[in-house]
N, C-alpha and C. Protein backbone atom coordinates (compact mmCIF):
# COMPACT_ATOMS: atom_id res chain seq x y z
N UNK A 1 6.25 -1.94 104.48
CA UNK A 1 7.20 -2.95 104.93
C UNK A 1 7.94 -2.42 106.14
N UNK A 2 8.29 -3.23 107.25
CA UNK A 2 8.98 -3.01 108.11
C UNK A 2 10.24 -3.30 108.47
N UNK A 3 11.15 -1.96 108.82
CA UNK A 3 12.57 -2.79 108.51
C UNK A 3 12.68 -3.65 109.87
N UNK A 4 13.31 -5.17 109.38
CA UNK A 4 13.86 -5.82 110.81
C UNK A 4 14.28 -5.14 112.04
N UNK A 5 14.68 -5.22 113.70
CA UNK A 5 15.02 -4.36 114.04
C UNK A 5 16.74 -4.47 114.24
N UNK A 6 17.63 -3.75 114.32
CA UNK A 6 18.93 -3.77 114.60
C UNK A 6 19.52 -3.54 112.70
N UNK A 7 18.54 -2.83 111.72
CA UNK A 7 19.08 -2.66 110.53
C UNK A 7 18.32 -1.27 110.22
N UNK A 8 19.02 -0.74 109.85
CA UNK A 8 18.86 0.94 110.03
C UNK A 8 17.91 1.45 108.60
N UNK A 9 16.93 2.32 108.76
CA UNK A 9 16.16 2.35 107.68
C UNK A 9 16.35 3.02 106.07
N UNK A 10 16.24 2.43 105.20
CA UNK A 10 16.69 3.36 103.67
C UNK A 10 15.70 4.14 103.31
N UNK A 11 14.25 4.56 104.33
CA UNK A 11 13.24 5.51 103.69
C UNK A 11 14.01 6.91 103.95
N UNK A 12 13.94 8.39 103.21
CA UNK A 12 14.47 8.63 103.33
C UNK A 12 14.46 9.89 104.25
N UNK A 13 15.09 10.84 104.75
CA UNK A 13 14.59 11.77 106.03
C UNK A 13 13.58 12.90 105.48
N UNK A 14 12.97 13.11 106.24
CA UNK A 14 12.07 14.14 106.17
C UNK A 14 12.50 15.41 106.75
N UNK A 15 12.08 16.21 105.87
CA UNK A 15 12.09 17.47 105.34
C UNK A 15 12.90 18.41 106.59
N UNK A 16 11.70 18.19 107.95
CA UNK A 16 11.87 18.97 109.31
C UNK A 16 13.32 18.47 110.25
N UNK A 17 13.36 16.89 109.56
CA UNK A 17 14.29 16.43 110.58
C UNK A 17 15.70 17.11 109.74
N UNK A 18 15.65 16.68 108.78
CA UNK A 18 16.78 17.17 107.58
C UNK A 18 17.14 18.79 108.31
N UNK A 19 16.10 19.78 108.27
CA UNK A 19 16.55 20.77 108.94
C UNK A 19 16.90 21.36 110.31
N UNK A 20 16.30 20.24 111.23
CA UNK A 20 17.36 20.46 112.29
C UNK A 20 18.50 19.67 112.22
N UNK A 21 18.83 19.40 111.37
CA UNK A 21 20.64 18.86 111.93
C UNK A 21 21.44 19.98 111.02
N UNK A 22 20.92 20.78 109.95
CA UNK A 22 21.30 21.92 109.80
C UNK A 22 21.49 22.93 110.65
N UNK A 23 22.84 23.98 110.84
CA UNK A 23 23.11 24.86 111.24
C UNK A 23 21.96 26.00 111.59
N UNK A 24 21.99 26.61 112.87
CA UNK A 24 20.86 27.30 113.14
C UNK A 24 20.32 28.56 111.63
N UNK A 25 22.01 28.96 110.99
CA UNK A 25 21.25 30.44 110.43
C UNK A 25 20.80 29.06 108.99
N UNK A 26 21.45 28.21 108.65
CA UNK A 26 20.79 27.74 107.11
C UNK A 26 19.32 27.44 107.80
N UNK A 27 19.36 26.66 108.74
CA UNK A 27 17.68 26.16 108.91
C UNK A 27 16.65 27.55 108.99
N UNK A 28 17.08 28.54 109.44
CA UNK A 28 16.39 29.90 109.84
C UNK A 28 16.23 30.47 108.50
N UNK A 29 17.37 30.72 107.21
CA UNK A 29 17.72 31.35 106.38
C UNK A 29 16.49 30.50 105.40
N UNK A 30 16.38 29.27 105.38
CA UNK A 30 15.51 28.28 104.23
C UNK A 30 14.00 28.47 105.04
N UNK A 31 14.08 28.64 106.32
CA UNK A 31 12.57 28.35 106.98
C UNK A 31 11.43 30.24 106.44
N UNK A 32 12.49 30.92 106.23
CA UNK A 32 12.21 32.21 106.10
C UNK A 32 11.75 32.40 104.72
N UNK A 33 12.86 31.74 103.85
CA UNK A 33 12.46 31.84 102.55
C UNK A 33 11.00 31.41 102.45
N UNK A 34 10.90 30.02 102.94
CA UNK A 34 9.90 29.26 102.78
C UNK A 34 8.56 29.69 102.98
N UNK A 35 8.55 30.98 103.94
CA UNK A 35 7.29 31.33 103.97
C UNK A 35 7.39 32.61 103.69
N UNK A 36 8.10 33.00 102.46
CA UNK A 36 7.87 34.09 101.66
C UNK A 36 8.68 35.13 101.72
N UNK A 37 9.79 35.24 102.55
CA UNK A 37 10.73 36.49 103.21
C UNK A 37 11.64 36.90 102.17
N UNK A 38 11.97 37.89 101.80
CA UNK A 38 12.69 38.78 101.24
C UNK A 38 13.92 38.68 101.66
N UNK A 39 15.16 38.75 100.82
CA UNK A 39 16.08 38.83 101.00
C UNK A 39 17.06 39.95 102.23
N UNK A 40 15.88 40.61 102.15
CA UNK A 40 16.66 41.98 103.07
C UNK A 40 15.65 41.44 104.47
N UNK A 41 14.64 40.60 104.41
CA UNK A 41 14.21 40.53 105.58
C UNK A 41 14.90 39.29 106.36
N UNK A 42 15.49 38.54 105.25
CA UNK A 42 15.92 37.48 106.13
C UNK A 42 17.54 38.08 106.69
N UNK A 43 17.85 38.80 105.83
CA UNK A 43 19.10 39.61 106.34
C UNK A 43 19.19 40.16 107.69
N UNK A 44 18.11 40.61 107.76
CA UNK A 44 17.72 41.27 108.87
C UNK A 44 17.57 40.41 110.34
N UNK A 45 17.01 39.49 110.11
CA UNK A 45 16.84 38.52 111.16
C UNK A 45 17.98 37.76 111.21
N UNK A 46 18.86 37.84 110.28
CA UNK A 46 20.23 36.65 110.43
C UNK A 46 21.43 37.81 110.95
N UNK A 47 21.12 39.10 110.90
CA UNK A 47 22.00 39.85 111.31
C UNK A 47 23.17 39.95 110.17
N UNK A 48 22.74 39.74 108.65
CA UNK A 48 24.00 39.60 107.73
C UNK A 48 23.59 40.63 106.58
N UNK A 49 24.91 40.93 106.02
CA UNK A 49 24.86 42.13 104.74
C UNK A 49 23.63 41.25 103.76
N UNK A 50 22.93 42.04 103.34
CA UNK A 50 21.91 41.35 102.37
C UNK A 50 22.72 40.70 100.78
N UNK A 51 23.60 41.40 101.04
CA UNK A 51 24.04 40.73 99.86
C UNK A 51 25.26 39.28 99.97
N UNK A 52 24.98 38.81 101.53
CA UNK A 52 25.35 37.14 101.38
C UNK A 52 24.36 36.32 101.62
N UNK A 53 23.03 37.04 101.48
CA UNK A 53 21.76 35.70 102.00
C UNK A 53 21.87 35.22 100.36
N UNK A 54 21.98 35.92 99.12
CA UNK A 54 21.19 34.52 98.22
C UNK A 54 22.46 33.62 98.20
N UNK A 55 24.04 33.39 98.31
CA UNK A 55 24.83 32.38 99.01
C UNK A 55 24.48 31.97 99.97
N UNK A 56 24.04 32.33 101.02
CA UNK A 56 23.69 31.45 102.06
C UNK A 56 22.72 30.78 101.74
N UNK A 57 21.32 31.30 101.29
CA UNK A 57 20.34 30.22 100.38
C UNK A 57 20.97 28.96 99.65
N UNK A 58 21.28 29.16 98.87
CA UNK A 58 21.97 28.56 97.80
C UNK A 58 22.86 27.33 98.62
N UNK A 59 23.87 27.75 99.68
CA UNK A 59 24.44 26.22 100.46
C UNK A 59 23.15 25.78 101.40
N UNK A 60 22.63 26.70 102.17
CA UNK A 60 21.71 25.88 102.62
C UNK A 60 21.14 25.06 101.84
N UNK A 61 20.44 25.56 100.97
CA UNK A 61 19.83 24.36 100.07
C UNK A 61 20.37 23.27 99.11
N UNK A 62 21.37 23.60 98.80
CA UNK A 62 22.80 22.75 98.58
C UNK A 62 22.43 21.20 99.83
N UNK A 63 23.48 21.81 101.22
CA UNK A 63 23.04 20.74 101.94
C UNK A 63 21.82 19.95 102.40
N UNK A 64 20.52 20.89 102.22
CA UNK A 64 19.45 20.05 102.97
C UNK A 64 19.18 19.42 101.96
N UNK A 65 19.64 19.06 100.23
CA UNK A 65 19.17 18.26 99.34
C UNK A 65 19.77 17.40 99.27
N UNK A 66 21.02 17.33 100.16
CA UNK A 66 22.14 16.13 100.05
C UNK A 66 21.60 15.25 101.46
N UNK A 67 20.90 16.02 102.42
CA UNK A 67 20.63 15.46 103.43
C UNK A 67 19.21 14.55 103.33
N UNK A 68 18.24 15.08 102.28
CA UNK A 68 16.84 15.13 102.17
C UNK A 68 17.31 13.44 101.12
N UNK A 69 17.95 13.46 100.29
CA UNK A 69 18.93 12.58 99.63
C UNK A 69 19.55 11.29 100.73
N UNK A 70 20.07 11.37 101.47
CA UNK A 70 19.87 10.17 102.32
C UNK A 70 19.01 9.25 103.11
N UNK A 71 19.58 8.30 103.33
CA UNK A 71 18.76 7.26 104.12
C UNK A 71 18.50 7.50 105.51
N UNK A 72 17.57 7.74 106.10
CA UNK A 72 17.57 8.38 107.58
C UNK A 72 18.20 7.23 108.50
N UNK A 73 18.77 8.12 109.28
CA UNK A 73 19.49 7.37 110.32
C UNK A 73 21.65 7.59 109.79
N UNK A 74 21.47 8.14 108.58
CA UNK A 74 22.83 8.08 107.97
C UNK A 74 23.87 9.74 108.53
N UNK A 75 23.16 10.11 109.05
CA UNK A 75 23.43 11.82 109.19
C UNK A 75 24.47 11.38 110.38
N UNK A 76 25.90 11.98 110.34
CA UNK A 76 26.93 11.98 111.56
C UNK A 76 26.38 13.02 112.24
């Protein structure tokens, strides 16, 4: 189905777009996990004590499920 035009769509955002409107280190911090990285390696590349990446995991993925959760086009 196609939405009319001038009415904004309720399918909902995808995955990649969801993560760029995320902050550079959450999108970097989830993109790392994602393909297998270690806590001390993503530390490493984010420049942070290893022991705040699994919090930083944890909001990142927090927000990109609240974002992944909306209707695209809804993101300020």
């Amino acid at each position: 189905m196609t939405v009319p035009p001038g009415l904004p769509s309720l399918s909902p955002m995808n995955r990649e777009t969801a993560l760029a409107t995320l902050t550079p280190a959450y999108a970097e911090a989830l993109r790392l996990r994602d393909e297998g990285a270690d806590h001390a390696t993503i530390a490493r590349q984010l420049a942070l004590p290893v022991e705040a990446v699994p919090n930083l995991l944890e909001l990142a993925q927090a927000k990109l499920d609240t974002l992944l959760a909306l209707p695209a086009g809804e993101v300020d």
